[in-house]
N, C-alpha and C. Protein backbone atom coordinates (compact mmCIF):
# COMPACT_ATOMS: atom_id res chain seq x y z
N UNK A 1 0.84 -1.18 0.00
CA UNK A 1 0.00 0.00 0.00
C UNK A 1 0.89 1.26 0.00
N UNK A 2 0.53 2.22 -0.49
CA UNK A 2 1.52 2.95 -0.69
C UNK A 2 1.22 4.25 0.74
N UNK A 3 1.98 4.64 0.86
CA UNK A 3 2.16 5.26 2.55
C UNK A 3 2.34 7.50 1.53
N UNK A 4 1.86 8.10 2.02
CA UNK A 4 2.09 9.31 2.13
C UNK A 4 3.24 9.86 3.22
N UNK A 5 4.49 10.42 2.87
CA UNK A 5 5.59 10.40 3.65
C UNK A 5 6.36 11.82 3.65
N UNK A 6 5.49 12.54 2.93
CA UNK A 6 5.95 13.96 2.54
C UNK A 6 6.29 14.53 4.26
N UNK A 7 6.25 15.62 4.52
CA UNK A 7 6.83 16.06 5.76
C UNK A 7 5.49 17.17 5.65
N UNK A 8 4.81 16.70 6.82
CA UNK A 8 3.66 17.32 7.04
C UNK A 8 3.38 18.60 7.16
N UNK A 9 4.15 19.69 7.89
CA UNK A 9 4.41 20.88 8.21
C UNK A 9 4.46 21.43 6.49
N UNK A 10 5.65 21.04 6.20
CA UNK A 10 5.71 21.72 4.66
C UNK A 10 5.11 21.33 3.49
N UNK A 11 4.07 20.55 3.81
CA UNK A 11 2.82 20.37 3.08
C UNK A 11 1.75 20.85 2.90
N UNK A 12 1.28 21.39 4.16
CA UNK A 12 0.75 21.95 5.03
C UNK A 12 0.29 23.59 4.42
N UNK A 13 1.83 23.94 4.80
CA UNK A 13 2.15 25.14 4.47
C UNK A 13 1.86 25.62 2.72
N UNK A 14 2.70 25.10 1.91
CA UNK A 14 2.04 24.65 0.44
C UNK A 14 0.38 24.89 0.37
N UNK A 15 -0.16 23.95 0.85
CA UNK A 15 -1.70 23.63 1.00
C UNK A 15 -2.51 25.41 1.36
N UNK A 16 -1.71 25.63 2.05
CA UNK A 16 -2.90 26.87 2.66
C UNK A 16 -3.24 26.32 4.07
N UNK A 17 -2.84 25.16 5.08
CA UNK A 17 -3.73 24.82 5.52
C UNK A 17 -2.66 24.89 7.14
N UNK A 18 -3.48 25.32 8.20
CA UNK A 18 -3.26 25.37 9.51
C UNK A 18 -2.67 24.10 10.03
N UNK A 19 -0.97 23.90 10.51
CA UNK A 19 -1.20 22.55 10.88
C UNK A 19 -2.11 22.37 12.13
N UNK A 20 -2.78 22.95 13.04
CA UNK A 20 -3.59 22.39 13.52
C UNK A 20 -4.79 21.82 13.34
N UNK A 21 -5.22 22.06 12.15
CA UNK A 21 -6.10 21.15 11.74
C UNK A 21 -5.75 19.94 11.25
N UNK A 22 -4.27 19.62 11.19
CA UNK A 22 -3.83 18.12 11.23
C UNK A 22 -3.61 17.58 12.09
N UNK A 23 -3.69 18.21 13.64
CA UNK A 23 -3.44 17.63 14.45
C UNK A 23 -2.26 17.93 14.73
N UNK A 24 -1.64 18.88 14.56
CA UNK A 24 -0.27 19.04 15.01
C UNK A 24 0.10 20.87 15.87
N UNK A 25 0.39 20.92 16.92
CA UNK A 25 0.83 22.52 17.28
C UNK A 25 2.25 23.29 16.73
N UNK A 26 2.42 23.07 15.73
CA UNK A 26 3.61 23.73 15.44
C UNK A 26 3.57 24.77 14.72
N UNK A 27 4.34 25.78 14.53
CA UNK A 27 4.98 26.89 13.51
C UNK A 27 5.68 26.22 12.91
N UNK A 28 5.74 26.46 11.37
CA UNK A 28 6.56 26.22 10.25
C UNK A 28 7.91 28.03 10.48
N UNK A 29 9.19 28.16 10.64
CA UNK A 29 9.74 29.27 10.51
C UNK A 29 10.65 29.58 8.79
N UNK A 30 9.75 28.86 8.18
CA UNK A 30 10.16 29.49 6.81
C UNK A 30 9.04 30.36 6.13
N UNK A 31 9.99 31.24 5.96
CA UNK A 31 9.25 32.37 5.10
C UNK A 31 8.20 32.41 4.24
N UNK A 32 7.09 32.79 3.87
CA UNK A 32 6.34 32.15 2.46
C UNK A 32 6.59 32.54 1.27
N UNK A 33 6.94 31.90 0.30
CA UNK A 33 7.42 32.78 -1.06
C UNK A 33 6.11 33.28 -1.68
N UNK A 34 6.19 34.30 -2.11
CA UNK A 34 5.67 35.11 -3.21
C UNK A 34 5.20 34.64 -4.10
N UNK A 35 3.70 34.42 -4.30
CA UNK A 35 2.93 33.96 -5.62
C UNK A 35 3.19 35.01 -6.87
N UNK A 36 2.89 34.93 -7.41
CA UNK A 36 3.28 36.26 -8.35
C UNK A 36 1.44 35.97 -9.64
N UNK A 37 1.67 34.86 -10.16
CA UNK A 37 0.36 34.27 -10.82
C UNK A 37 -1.11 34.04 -10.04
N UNK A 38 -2.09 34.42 -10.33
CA UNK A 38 -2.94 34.23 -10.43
C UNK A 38 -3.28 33.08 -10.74
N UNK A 39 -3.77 32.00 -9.77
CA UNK A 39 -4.42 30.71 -9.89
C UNK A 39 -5.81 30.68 -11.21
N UNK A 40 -5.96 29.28 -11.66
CA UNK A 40 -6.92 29.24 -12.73
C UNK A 40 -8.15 28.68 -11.90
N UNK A 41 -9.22 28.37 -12.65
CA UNK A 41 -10.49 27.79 -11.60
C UNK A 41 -9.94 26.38 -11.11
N UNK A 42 -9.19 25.96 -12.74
CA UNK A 42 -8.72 24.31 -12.31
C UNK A 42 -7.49 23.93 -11.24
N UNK A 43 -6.55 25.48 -11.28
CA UNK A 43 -5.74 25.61 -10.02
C UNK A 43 -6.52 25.17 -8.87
N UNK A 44 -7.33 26.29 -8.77
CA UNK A 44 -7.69 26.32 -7.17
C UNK A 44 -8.65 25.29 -6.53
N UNK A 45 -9.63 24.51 -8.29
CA UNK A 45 -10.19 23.17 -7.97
C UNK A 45 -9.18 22.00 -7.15
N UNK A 46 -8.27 21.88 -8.19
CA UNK A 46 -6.84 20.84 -7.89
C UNK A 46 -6.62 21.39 -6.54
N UNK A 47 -6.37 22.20 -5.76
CA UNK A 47 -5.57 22.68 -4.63
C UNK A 47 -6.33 22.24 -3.59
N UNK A 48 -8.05 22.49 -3.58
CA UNK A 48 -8.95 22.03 -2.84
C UNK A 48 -9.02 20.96 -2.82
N UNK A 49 -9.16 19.66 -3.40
CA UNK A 49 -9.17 18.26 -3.85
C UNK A 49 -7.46 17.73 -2.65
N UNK A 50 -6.57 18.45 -3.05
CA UNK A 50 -5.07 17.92 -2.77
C UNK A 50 -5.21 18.36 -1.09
N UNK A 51 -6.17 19.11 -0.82
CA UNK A 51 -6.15 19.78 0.93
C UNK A 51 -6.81 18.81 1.36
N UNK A 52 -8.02 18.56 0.97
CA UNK A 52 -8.74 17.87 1.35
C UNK A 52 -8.49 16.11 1.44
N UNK A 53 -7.96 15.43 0.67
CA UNK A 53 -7.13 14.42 0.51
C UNK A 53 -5.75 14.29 1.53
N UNK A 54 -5.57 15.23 1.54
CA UNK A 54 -3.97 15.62 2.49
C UNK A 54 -4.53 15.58 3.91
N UNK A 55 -5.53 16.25 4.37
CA UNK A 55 -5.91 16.33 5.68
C UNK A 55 -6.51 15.13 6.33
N UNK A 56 -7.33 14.26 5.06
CA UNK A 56 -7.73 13.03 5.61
C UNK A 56 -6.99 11.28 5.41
N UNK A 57 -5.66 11.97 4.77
CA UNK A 57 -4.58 11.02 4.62
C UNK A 57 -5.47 9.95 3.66
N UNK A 58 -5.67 10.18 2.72
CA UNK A 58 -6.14 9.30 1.71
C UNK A 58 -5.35 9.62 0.21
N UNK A 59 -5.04 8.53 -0.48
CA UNK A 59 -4.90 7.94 -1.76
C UNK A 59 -5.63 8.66 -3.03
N UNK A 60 -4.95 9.19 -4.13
CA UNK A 60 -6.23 9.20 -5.18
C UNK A 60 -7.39 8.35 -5.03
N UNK A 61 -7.17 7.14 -5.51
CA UNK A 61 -8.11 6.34 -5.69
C UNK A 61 -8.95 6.22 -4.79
N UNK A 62 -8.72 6.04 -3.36
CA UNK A 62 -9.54 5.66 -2.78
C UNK A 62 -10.73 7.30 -2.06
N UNK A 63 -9.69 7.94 -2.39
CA UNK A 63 -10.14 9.63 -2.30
C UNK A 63 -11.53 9.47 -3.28
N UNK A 64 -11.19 9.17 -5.01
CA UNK A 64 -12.10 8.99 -6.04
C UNK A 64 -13.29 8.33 -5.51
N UNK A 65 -12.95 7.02 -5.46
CA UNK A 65 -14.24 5.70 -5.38
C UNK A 65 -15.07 6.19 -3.86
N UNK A 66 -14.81 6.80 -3.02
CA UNK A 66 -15.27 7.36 -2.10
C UNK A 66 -16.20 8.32 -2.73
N UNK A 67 -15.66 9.44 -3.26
CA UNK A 67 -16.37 10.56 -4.02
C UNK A 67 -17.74 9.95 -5.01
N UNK A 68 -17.31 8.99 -5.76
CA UNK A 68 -18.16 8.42 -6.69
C UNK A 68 -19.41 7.59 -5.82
N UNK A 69 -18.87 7.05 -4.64
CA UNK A 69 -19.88 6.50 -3.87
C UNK A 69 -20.66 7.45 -3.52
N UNK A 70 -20.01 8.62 -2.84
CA UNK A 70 -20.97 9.86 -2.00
C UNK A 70 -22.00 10.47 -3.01
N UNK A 71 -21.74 10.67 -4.43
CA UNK A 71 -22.22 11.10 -5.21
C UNK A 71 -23.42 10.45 -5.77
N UNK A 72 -23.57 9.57 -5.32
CA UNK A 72 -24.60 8.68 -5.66
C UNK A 72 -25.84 8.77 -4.95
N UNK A 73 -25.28 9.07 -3.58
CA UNK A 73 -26.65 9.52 -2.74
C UNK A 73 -27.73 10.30 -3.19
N UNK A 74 -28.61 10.30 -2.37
CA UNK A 74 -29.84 11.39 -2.47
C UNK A 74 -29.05 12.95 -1.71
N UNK A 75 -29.18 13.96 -2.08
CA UNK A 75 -28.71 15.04 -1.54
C UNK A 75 -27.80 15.78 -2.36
N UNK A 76 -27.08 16.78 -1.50
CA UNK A 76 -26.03 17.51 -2.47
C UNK A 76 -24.56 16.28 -2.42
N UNK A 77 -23.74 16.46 -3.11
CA UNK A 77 -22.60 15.56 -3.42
C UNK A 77 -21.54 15.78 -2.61
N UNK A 78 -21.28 17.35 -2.60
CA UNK A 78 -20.58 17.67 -1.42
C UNK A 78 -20.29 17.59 0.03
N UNK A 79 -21.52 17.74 0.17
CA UNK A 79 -22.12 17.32 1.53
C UNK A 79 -21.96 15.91 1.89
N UNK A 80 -22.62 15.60 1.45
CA UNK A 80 -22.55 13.45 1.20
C UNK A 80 -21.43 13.28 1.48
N UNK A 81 -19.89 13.38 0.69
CA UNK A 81 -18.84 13.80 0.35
C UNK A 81 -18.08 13.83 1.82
N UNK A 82 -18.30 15.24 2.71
CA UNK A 82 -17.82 15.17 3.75
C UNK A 82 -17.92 14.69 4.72
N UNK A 83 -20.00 14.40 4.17
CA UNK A 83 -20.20 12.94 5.82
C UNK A 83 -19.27 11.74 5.51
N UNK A 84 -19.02 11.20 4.46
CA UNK A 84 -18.63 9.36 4.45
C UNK A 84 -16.90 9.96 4.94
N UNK A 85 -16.41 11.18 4.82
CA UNK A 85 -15.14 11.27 5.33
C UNK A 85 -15.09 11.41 6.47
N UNK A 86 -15.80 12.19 7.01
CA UNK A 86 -15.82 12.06 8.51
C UNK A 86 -16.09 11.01 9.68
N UNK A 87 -17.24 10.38 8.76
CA UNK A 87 -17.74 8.83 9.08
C UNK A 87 -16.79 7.80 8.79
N UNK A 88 -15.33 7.85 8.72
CA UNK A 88 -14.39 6.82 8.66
C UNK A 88 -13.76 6.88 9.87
N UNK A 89 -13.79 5.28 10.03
CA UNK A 89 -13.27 4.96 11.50
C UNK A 89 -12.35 5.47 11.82
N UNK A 90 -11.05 5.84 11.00
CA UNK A 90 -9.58 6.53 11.18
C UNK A 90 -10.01 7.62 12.06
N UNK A 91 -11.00 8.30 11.26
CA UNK A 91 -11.45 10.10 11.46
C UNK A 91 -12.02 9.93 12.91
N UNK A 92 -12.92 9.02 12.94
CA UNK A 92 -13.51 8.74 14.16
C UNK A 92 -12.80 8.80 15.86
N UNK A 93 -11.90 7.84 15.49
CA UNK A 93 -10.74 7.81 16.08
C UNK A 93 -10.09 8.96 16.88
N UNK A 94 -9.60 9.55 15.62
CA UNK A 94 -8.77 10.71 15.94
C UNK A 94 -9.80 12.14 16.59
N UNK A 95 -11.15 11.91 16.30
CA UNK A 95 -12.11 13.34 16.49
C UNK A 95 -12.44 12.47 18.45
N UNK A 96 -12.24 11.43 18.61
CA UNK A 96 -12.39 10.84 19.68
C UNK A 96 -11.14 11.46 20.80
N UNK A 97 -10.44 11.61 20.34
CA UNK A 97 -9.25 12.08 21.27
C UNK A 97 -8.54 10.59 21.65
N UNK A 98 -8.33 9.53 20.94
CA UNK A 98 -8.07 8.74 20.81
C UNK A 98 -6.29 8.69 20.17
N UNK A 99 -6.17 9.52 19.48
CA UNK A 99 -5.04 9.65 18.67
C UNK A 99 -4.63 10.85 18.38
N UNK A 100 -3.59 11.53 18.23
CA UNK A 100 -3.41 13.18 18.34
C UNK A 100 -3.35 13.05 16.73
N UNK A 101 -3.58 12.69 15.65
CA UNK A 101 -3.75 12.95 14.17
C UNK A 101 -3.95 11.37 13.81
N UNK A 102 -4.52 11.89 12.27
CA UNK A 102 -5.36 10.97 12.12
C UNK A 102 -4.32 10.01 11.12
N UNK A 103 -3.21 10.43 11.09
CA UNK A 103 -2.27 9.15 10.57
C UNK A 103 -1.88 8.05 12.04
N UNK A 104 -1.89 9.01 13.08
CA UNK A 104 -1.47 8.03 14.18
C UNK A 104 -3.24 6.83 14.60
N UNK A 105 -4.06 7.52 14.38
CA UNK A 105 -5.85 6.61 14.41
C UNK A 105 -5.90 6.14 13.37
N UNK A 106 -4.98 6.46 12.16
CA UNK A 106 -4.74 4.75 11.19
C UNK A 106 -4.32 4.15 11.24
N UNK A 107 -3.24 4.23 12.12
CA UNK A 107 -2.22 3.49 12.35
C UNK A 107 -2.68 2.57 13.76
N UNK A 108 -3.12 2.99 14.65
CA UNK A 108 -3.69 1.97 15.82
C UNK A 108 -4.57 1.38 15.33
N UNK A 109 -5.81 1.75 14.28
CA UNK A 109 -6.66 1.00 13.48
C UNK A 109 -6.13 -0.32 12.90
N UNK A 110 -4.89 -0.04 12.19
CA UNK A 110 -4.69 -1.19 11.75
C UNK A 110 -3.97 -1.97 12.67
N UNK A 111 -3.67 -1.52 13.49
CA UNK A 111 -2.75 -2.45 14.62
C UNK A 111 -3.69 -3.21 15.32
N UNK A 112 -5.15 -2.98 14.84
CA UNK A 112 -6.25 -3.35 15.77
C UNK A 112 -6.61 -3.06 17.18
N UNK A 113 -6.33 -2.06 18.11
CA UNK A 113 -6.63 -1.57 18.97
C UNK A 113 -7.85 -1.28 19.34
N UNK A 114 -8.92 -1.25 18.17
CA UNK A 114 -10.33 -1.05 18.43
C UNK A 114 -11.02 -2.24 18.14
N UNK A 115 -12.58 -1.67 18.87
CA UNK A 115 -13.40 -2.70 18.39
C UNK A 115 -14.74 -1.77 18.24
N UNK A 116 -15.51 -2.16 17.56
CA UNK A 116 -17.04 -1.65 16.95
C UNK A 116 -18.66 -2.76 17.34
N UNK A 117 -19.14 -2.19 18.39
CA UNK A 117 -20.29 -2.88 18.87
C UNK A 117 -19.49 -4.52 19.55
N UNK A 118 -18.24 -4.47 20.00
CA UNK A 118 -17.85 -5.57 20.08
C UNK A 118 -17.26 -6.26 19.14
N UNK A 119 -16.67 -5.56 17.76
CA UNK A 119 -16.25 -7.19 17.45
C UNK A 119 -14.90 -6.19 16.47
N UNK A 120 -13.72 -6.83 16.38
CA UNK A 120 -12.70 -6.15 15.73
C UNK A 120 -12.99 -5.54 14.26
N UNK A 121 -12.54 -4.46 14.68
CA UNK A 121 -12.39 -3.17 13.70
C UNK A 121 -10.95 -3.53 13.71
N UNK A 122 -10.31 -3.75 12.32
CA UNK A 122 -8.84 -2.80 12.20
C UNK A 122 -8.68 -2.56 10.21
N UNK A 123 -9.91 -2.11 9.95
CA UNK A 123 -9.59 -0.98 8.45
C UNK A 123 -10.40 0.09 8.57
N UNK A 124 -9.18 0.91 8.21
CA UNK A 124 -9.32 2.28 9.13
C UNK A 124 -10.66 2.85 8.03
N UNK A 125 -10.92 2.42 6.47
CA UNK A 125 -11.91 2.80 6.15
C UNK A 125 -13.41 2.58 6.13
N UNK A 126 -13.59 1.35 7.47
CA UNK A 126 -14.78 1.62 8.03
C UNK A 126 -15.30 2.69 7.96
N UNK A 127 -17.06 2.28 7.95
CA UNK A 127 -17.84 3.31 8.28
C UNK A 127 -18.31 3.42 9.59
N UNK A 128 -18.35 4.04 10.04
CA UNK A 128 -19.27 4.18 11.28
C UNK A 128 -20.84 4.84 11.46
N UNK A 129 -21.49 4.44 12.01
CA UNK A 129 -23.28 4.92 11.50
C UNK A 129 -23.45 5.07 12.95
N UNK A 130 -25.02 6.03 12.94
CA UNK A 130 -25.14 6.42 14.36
C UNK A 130 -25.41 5.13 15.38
N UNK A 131 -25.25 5.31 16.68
CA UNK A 131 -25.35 4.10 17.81
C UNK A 131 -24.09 3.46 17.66
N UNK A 132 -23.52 2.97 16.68
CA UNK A 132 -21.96 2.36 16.89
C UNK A 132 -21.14 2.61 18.32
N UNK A 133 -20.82 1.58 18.76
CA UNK A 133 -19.79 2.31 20.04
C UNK A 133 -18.85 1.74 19.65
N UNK A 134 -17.71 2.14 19.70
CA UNK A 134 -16.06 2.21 19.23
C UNK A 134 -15.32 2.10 20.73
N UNK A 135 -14.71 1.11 21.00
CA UNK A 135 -14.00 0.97 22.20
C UNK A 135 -12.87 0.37 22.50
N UNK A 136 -11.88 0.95 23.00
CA UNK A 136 -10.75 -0.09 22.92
C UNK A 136 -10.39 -1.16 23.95
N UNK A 137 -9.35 -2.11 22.77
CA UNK A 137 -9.60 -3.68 23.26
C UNK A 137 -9.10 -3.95 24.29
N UNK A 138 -9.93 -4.48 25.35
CA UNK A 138 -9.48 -5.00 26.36
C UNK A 138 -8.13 -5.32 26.82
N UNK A 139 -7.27 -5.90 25.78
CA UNK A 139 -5.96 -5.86 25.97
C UNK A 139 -4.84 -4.83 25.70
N UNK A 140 -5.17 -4.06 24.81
CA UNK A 140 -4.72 -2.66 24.51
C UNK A 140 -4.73 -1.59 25.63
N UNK A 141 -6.05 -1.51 26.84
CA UNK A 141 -6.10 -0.90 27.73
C UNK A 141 -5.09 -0.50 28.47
N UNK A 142 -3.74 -1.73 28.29
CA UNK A 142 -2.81 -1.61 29.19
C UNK A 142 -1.36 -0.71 29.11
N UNK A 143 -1.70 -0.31 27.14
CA UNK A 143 -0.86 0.55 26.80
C UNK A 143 -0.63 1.98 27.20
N UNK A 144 0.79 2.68 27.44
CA UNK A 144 0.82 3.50 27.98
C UNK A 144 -0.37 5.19 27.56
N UNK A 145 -0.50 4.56 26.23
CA UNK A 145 -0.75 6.27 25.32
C UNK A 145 -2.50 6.34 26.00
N UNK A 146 -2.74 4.59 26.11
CA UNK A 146 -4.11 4.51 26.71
C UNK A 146 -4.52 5.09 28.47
N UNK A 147 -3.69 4.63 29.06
CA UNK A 147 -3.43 5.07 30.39
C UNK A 147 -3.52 6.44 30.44
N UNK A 148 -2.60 7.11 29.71
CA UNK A 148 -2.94 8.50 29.96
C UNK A 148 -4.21 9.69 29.34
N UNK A 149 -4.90 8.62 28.24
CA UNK A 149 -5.83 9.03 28.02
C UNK A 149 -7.26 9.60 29.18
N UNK A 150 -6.75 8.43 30.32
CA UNK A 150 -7.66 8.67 31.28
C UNK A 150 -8.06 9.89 32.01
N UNK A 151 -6.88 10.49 32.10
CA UNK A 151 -6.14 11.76 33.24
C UNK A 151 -6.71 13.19 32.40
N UNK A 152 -6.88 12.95 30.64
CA UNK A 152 -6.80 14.07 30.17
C UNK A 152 -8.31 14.23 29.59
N UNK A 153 -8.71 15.93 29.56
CA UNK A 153 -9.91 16.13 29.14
C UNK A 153 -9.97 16.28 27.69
N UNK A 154 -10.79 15.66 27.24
CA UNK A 154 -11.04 15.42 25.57
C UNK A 154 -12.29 16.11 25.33
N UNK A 155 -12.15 17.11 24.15
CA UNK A 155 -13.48 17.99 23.40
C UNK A 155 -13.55 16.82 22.21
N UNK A 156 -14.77 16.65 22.19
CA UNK A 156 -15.25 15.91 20.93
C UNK A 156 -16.50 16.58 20.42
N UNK A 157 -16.32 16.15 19.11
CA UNK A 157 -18.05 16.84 18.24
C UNK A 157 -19.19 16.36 18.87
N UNK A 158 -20.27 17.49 18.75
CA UNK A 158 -21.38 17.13 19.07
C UNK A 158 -22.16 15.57 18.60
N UNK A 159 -21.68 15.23 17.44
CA UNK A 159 -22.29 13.74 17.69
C UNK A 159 -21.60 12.86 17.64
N UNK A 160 -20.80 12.97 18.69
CA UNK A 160 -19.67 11.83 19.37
C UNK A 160 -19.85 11.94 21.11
N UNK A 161 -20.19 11.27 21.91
CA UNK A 161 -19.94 11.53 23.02
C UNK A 161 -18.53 9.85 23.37
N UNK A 162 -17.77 10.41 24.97
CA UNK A 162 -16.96 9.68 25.29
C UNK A 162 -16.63 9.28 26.35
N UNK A 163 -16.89 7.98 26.91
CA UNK A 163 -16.63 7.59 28.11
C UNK A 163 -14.77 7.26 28.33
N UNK A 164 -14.06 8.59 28.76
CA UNK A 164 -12.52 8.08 29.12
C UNK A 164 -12.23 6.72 30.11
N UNK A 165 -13.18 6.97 30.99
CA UNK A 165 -12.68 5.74 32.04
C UNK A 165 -13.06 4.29 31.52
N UNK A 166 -14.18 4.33 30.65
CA UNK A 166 -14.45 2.57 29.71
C UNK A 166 -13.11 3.12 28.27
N UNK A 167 -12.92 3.97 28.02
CA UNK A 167 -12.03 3.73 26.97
C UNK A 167 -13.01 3.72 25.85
N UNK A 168 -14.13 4.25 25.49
CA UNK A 168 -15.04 4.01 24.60
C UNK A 168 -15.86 5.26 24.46
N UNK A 169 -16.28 5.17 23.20
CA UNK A 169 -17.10 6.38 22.66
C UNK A 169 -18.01 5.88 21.55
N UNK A 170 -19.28 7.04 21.84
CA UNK A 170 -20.55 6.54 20.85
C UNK A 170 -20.56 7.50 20.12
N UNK A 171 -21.26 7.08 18.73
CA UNK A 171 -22.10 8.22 18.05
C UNK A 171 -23.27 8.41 18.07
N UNK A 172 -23.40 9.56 18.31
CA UNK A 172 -24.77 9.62 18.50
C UNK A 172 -25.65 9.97 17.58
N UNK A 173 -25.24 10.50 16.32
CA UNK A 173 -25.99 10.77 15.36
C UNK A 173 -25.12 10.95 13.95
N UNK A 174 -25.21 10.84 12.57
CA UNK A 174 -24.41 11.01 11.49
C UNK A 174 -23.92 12.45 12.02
N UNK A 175 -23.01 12.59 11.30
CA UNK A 175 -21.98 14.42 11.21
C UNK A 175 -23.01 15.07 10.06
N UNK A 176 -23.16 16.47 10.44
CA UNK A 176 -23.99 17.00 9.68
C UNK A 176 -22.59 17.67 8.70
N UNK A 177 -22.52 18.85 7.74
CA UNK A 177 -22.23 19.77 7.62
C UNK A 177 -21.54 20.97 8.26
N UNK A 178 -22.26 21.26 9.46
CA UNK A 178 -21.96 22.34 9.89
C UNK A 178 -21.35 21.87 11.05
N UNK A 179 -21.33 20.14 11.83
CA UNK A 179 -20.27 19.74 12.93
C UNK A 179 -18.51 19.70 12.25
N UNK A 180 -18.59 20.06 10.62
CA UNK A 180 -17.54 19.90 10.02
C UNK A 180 -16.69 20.94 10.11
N UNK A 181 -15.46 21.54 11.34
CA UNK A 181 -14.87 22.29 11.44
C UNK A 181 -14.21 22.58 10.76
N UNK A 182 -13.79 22.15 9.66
CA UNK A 182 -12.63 22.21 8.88
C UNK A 182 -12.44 23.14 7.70
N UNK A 183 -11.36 23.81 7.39
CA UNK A 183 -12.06 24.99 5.97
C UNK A 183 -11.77 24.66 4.48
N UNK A 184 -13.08 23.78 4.28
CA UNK A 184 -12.87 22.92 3.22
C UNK A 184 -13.84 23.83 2.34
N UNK A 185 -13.71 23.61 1.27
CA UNK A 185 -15.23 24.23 -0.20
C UNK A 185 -15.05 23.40 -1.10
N UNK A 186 -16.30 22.49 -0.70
CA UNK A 186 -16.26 21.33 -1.22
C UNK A 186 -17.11 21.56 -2.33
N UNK A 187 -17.59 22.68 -2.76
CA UNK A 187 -18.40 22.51 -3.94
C UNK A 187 -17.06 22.75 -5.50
N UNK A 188 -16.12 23.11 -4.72
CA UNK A 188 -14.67 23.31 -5.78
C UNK A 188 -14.14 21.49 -6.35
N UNK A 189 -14.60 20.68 -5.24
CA UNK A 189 -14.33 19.29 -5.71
C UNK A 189 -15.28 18.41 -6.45
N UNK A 190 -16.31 19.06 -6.09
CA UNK A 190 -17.67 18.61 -6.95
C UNK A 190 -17.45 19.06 -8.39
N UNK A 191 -16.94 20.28 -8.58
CA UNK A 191 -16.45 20.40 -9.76
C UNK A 191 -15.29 19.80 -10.40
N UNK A 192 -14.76 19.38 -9.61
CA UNK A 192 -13.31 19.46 -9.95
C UNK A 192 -13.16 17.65 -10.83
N UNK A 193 -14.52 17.10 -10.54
CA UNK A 193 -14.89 15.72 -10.71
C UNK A 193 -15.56 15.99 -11.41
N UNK A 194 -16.22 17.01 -11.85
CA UNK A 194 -17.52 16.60 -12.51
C UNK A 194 -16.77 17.54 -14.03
N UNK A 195 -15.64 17.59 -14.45
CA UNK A 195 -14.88 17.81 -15.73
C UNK A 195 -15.13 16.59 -16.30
């Protein structure tokens, strides 16, 4: 499988995009160079598509066949679009306070650390649907990153609630739109697909 390995900060930066919305607190201390050109529509389509892909650590392809699925729904495409991304167990994970970014809640995903209504989860592109409880495995409990999960206070989205001391968290309802903090314009990727 092929792994994304670029250096996050200066990707980041490129992107337009806050590393804290990757999960990370840092300053980048390089300078920003000077655009001089004027972006095209298909620039700034491409740029949106590559942020959005970048932030949720996904693949062309699987970025695509995702899109093509969401698009299929009843509703707007965009929208659709950002629920099935947010609704991935990785994302889940990491919006859980489970993982400080969501390459490290793919990475315990696949290590299998979770489980879903009881029974092993470890591909991180699960879906998750409302009532699901996501909890980690009994034997995992004993790991250190888990231990200290206990001690610390975790903000999660409104339709996620989280029990720290079971190590487990529910959803309580699909992600709307507007629980989507992130500064995405997703109607630039709806286009950007629909060339």
């Amino acid at each position: 499988m092929a792994r994304n390995r670029e250096p996050v900060l200066k990707r980041a930066k490129a992107l337009g995009i806050e590393p804290q919305y990757m999960g990370i607190n840092k300053k980048s201390k390089r300078q920003p160079k000077q655009i001089r050109r004027k972006k095209s529509e298909y620039g700034i389509q491409l740029t949106e598509k590559q942020k959005v892909k970048f932030m949720y650590g996904l693949q062309e392809k699987q970025f695509r066949n995702l899109f093509v699925k969401a698009s299929k729904k009843p509703g707007e495409a965009g929208t659709n679009f950002l629920i099935a991304l947010e609704s991935r167990l990785d994302n889940v994970v990491f919006r859980m306070g489970f993982a400080a970014t969501r390459r490290e809640a793919r990475q315990m995903v696949n290590h299998g650390h979770f489980l879903i209504n009881g029974k092993k989860a470890n591909i991180p592109s699960m879906e998750v649907k409302a009532g699901d409880v996501i909890s980690v495995k009994e034997k995992s409990k004993s790991i250190q990153k888990f231990k200290e999960l206990k001690e610390m206070v975790i903000t999660t989205p409104e339709w996620i609630s989280i029990d720290t001391e079971k190590l487990e968290g529910r959803i309580l309802k699909a992600p709307t739109r507007e629980d989507i903090d992130l500064p995405i314009e997703e109607h630039n990727i709806v286009e950007f697909y629909s060339r």
